[in-house]
N, C-alpha and C. Protein backbone atom coordinates (compact mmCIF):
# COMPACT_ATOMS: atom_id res chain seq x y z
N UNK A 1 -63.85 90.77 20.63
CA UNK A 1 -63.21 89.56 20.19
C UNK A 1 -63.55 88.42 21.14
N UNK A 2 -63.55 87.37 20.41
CA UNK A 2 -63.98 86.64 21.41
C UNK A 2 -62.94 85.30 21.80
N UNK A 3 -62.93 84.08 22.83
CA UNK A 3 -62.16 83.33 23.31
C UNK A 3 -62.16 82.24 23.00
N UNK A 4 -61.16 81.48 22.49
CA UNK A 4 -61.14 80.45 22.06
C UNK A 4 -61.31 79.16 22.28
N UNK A 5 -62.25 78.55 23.29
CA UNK A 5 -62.10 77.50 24.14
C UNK A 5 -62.25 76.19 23.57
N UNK A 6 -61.74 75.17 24.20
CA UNK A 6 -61.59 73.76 23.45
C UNK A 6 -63.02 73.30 24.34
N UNK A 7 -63.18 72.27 23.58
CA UNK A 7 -64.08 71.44 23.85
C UNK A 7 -64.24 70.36 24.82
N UNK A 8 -65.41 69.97 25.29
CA UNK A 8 -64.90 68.41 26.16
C UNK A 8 -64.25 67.56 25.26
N UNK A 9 -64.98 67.18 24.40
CA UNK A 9 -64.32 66.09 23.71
C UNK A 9 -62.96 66.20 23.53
N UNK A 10 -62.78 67.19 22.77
CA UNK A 10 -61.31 67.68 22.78
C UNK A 10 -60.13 67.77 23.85
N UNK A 11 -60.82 68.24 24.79
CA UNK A 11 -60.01 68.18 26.17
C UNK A 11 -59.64 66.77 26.30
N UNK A 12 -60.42 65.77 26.20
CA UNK A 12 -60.56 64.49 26.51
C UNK A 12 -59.69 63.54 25.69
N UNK A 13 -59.70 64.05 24.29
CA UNK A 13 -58.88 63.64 23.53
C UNK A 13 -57.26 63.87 23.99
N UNK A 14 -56.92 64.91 23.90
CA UNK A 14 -55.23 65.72 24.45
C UNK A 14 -55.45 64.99 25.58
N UNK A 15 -55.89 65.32 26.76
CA UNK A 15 -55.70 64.78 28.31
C UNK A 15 -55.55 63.17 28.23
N UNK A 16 -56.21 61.86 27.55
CA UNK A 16 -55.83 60.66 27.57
C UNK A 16 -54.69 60.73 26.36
N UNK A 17 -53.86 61.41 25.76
CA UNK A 17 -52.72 61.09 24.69
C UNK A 17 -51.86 62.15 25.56
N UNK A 18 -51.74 62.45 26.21
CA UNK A 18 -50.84 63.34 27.23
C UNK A 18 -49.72 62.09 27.73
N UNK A 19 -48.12 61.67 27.40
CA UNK A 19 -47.75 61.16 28.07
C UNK A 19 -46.91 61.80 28.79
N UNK A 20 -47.05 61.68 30.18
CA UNK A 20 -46.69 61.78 31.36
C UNK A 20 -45.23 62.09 31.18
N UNK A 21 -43.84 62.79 31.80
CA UNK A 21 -42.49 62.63 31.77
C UNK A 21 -42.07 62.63 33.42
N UNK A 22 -41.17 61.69 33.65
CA UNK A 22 -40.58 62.28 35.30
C UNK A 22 -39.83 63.36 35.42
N UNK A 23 -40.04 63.98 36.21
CA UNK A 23 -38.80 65.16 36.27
C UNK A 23 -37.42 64.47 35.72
N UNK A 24 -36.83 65.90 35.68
CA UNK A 24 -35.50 65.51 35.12
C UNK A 24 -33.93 65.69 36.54
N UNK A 25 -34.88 66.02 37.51
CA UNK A 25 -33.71 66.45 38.68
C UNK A 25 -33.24 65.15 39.76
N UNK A 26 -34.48 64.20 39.33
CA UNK A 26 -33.90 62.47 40.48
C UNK A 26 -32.57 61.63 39.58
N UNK A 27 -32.43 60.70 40.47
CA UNK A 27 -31.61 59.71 39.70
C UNK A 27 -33.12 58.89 38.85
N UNK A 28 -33.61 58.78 39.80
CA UNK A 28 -34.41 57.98 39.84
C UNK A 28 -35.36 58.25 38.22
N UNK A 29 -35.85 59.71 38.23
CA UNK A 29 -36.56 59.83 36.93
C UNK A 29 -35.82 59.78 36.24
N UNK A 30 -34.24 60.10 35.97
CA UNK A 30 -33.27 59.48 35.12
C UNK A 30 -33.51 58.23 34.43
N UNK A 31 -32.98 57.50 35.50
CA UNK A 31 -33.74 55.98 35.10
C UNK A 31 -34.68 55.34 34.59
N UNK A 32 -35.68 56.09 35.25
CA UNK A 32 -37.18 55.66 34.24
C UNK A 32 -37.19 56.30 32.66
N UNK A 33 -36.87 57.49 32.82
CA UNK A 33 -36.96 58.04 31.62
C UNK A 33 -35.66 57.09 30.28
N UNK A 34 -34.66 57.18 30.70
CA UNK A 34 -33.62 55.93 29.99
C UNK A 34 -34.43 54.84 29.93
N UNK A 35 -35.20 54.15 30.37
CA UNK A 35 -35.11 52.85 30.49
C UNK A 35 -36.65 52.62 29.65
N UNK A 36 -36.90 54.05 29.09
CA UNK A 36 -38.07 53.88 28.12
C UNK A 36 -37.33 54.38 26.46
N UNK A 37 -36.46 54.39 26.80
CA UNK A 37 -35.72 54.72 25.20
C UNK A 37 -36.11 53.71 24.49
N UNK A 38 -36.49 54.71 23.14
CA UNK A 38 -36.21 53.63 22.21
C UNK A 38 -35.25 52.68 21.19
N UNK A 39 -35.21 51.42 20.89
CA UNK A 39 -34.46 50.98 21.07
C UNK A 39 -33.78 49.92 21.84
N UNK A 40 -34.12 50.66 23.24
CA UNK A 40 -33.94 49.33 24.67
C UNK A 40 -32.57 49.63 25.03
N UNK A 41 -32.79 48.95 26.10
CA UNK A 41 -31.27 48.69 27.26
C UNK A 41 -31.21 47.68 27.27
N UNK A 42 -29.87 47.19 27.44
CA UNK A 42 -29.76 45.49 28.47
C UNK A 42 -29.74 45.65 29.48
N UNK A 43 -28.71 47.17 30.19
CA UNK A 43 -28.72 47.57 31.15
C UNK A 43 -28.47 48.60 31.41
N UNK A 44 -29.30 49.38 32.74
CA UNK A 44 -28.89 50.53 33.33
C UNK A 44 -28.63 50.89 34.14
N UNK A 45 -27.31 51.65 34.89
CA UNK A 45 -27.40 51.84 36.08
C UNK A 45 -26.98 53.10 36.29
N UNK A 46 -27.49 54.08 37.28
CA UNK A 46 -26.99 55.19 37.45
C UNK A 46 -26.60 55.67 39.01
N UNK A 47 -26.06 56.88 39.00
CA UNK A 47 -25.35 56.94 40.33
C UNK A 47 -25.27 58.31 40.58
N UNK A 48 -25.21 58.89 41.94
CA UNK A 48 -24.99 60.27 41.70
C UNK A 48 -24.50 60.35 43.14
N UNK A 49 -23.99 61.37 44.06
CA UNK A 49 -23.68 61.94 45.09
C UNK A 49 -24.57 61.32 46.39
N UNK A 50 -25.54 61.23 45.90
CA UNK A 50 -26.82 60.01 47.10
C UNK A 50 -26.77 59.17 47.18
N UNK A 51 -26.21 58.48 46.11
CA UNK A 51 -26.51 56.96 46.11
C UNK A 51 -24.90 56.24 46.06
N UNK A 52 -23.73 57.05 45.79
CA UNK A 52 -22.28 56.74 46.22
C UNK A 52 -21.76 58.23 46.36
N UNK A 53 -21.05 58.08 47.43
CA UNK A 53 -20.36 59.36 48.48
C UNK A 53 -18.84 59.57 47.67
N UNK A 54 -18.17 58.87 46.94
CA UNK A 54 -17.14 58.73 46.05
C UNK A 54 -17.59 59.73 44.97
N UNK A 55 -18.79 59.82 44.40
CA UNK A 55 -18.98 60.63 43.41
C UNK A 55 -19.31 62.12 43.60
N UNK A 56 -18.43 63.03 43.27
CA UNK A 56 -18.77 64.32 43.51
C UNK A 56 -20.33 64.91 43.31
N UNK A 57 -20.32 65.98 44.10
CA UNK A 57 -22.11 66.73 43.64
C UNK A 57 -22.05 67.22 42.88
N UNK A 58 -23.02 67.19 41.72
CA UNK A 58 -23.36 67.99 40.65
C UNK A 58 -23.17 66.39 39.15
N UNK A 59 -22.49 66.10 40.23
CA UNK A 59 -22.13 64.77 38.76
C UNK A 59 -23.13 63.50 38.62
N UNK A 60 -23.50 62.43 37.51
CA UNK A 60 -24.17 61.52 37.58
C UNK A 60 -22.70 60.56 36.74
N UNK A 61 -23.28 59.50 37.34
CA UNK A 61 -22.29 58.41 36.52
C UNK A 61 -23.07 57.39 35.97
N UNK A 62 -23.49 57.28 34.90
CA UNK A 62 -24.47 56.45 34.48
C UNK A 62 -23.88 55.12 33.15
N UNK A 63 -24.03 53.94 34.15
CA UNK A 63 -23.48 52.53 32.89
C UNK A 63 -24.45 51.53 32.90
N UNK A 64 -24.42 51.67 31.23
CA UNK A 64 -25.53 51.16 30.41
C UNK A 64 -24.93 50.04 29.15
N UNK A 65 -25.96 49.19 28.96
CA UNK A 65 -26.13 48.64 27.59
C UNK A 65 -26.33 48.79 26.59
N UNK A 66 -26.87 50.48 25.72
CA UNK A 66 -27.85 50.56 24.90
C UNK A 66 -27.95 50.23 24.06
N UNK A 67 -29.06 49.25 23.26
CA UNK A 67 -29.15 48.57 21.99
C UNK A 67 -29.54 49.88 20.73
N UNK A 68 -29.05 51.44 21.09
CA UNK A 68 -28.84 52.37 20.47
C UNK A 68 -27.61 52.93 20.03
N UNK A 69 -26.96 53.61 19.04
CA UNK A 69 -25.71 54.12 18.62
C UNK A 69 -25.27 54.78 19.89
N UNK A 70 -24.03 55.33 20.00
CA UNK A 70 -23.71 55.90 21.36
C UNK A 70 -24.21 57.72 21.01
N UNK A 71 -24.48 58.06 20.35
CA UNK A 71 -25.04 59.43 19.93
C UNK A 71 -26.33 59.72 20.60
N UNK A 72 -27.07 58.50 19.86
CA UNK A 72 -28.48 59.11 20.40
C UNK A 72 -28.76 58.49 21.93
N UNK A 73 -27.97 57.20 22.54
CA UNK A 73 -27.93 57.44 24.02
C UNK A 73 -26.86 58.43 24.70
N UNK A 74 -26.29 59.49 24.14
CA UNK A 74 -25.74 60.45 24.82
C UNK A 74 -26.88 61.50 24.95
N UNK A 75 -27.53 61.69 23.61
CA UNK A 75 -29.09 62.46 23.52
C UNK A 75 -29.68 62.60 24.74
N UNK A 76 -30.22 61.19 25.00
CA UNK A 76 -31.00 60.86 25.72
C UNK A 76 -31.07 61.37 27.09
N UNK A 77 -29.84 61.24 27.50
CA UNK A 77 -28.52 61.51 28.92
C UNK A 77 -28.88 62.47 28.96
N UNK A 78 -28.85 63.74 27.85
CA UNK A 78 -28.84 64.87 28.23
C UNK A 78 -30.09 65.79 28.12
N UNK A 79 -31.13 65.17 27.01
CA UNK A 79 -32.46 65.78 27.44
C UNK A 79 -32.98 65.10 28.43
N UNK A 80 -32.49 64.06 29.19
CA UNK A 80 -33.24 63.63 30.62
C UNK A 80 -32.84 64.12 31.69
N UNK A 81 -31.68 65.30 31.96
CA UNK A 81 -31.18 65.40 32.98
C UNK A 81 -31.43 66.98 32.92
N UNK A 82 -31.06 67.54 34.14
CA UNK A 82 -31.26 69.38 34.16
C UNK A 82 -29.77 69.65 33.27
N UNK A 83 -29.58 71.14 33.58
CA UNK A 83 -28.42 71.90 33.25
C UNK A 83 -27.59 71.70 34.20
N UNK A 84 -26.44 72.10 33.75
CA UNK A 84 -25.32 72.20 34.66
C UNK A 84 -24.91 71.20 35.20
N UNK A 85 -25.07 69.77 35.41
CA UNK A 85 -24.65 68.58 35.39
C UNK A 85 -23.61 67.80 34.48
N UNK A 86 -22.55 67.58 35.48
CA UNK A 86 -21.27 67.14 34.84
C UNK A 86 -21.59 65.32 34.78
N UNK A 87 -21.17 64.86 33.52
CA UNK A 87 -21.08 63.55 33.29
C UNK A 87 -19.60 62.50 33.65
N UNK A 88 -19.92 61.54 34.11
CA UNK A 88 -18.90 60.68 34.20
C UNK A 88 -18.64 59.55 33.35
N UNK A 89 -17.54 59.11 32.78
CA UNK A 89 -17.70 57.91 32.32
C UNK A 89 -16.19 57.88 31.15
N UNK A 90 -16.27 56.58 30.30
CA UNK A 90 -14.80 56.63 29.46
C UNK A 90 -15.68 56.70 28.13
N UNK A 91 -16.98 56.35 27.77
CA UNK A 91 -17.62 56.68 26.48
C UNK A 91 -17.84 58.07 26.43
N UNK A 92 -17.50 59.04 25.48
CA UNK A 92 -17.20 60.33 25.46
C UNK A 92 -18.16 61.04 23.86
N UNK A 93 -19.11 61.36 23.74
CA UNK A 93 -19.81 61.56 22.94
C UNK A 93 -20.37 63.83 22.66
N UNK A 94 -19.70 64.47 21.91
CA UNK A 94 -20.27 65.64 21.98
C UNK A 94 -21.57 65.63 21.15
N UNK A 95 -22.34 66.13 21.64
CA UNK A 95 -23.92 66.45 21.18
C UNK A 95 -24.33 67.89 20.91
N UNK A 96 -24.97 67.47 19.95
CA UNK A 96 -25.43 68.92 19.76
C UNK A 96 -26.91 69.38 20.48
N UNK A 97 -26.70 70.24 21.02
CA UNK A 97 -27.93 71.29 22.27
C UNK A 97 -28.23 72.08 21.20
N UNK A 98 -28.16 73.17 21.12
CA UNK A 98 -28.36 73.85 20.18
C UNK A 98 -27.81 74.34 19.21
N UNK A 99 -27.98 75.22 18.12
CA UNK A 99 -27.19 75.00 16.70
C UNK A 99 -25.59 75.72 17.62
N UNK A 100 -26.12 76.30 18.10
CA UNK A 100 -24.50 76.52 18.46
C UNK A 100 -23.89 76.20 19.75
N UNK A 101 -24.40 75.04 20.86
CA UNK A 101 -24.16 74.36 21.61
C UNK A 101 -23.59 73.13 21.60
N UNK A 102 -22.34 72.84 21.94
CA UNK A 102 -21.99 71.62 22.23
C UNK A 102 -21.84 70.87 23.12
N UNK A 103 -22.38 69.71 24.12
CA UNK A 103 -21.98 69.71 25.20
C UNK A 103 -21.63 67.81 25.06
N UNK A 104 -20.65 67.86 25.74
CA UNK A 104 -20.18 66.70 26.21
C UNK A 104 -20.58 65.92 27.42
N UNK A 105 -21.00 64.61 26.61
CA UNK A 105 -21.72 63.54 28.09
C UNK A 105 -20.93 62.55 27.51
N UNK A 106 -20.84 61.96 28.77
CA UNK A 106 -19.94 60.59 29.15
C UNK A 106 -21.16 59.49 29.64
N UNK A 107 -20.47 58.53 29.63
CA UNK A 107 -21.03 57.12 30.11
C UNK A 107 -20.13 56.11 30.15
N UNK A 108 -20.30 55.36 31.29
CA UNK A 108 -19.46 53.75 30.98
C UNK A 108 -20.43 53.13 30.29
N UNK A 109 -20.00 51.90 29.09
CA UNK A 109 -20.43 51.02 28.59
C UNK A 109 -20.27 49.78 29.80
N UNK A 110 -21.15 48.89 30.02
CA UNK A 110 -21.46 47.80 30.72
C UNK A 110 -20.69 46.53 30.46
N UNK A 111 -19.79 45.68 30.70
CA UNK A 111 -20.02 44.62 30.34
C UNK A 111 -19.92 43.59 30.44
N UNK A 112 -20.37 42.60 29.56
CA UNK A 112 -21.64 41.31 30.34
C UNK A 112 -20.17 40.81 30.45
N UNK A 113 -20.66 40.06 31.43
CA UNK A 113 -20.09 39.12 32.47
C UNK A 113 -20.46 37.56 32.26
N UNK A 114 -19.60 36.58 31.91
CA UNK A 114 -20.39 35.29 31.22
C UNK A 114 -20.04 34.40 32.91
N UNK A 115 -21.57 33.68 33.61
CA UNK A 115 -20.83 33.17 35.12
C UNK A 115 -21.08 31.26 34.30
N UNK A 116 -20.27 30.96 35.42
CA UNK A 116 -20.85 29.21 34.83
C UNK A 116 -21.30 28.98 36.71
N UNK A 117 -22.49 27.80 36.26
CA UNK A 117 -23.15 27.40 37.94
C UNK A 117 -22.95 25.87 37.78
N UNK A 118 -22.47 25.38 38.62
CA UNK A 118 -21.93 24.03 39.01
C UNK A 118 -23.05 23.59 39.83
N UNK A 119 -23.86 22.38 39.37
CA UNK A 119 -25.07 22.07 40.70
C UNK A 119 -24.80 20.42 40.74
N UNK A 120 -24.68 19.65 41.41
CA UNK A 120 -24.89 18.55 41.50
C UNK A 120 -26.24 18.23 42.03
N UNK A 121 -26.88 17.27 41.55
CA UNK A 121 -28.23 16.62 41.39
C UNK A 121 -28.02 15.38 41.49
N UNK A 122 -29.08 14.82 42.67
CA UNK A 122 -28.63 13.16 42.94
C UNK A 122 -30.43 13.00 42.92
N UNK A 123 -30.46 11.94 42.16
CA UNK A 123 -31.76 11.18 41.99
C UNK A 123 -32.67 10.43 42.63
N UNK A 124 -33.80 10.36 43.18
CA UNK A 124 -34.32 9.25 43.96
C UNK A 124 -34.79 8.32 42.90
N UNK A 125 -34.97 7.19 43.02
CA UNK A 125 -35.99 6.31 42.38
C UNK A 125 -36.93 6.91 42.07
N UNK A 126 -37.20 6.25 40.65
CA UNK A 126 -38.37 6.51 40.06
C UNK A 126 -38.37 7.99 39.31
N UNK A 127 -37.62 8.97 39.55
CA UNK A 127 -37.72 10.15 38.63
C UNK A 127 -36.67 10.14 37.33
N UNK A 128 -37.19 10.56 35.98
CA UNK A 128 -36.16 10.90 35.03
C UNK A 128 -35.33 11.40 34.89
N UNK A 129 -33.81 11.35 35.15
CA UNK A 129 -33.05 12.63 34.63
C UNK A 129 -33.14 13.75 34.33
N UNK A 130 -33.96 13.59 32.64
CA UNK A 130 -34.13 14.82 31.63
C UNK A 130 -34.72 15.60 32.06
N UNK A 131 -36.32 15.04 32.84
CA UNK A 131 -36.90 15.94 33.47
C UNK A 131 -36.82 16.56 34.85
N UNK A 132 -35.93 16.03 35.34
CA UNK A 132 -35.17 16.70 36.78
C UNK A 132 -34.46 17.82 36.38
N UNK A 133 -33.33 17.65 35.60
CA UNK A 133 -32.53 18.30 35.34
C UNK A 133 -32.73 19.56 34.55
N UNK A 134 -33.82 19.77 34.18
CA UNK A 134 -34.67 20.36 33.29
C UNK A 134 -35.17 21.00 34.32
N UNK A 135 -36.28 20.88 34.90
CA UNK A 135 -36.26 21.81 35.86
C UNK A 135 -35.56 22.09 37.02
N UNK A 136 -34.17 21.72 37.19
CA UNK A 136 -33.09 22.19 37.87
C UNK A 136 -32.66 23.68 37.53
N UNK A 137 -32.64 22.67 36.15
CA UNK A 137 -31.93 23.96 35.41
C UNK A 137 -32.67 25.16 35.13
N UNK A 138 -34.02 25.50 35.05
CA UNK A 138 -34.75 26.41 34.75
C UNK A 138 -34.92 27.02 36.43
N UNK A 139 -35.16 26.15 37.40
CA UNK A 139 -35.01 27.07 38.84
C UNK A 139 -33.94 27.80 38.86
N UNK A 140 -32.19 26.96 38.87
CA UNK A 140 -31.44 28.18 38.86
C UNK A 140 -31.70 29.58 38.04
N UNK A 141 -31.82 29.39 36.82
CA UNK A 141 -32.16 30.37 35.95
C UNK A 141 -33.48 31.39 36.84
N UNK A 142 -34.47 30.90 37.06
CA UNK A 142 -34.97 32.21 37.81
C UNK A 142 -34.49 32.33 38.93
N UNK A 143 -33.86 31.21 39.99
CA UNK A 143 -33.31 32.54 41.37
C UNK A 143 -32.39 33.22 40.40
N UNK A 144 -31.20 33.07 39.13
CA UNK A 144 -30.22 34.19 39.34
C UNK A 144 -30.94 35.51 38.86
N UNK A 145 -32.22 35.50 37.75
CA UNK A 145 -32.72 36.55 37.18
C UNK A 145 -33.60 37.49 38.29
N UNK A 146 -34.00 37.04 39.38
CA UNK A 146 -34.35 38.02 40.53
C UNK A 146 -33.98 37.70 41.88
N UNK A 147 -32.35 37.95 41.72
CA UNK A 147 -31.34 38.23 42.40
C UNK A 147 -30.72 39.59 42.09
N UNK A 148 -30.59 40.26 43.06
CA UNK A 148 -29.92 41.76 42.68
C UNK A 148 -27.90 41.23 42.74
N UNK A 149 -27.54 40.46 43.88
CA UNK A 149 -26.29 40.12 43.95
C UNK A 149 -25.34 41.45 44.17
N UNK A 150 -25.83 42.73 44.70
CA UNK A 150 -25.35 43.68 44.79
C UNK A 150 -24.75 44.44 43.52
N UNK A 151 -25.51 43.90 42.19
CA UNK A 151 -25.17 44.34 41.08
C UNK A 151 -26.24 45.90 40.67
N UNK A 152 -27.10 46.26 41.83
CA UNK A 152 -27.78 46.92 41.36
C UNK A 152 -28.83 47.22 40.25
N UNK A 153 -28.67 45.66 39.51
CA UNK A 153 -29.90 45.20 38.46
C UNK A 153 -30.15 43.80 38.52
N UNK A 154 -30.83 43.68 37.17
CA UNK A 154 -31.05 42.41 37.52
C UNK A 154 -30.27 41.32 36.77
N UNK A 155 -30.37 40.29 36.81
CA UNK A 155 -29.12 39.11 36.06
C UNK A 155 -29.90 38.78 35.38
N UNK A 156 -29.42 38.71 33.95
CA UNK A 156 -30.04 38.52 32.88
C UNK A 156 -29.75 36.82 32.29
N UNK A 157 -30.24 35.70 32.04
CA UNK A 157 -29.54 34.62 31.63
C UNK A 157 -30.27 34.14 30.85
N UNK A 158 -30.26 33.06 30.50
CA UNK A 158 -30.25 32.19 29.15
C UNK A 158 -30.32 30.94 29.07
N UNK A 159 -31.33 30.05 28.73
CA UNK A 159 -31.06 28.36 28.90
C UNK A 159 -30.20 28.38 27.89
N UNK A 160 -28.99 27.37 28.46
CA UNK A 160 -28.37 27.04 26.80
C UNK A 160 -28.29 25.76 26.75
């Protein structure tokens, strides 16, 4: 009998459509792996025994935005993470593992925070208003969007 071997081409084909997964045991590949859902986040943040001493071992506490039903980001939670990991949170979702598995993951839902920024702007001669103020207003807007502010993400805003 003889052996079945693939081809270069073939190899070549599978090996560049191979996408990559992070482990499932960091916070960290947690994160990446969430934060490629489909669907999208506004936001994610996660937490575990390393990264706050308040949270017991074995547990993750993970609060999010997801622009997904709360089902299939409980899914997500739980094919991204190992076994035996206890969830934290007040969103409470049972999932189905296998036909006869149920397991319960938690999450906090996130939420947005509306800030107002007070700037006073004084004029020299010779410049416009509209266009001062205009790009006043668009500088604040990027320092607050890459500012962490100890929020652990990033600030999301909005010209209005």
């Amino acid at each position: 009998m003889g052996v079945s071997v693939e081809s270069d081409t073939d190899y070549r084909k599978r090996f560049q459509n191979y996408e990559d997964e992070n482990a499932k045991c960091t916070r960290d590949a947690l994160l990446t792996n969430l934060s490629k859902l489909s669907g999208g986040l506004n936001f994610v943040t996660i937490d575990d025994n390393n990264s706050d001493s308040n949270i017991p071992a074995g547990t993750i506490k993970v609060v999010a935005r997801p622009m997904v039903s709360d089902e299939e980001f409980a899914k997500a939670i739980l094919l991204n993470t190992i076994a035996g990991i206890t969830y934290l949170g007040n969103t409470s979702v049972n999932v189905i593992f296998d036909e006869d598995q149920t397991i319960e993951v938690k999450y906090d839902k996130a939420d947005e925070v509306l800030i107002d920024v007070l700037a006073t702007v004084r004029l020299k001669s010779g410049f416009y208003p509209t266009n001062v103020f205009n790009k006043v207003r668009e500088a604040i807007f990027d320092y607050l969007q890459n500012k962490n502010y100890g929020l652990k993400s990033t600030v999301y805003s909005s010209l209005l």
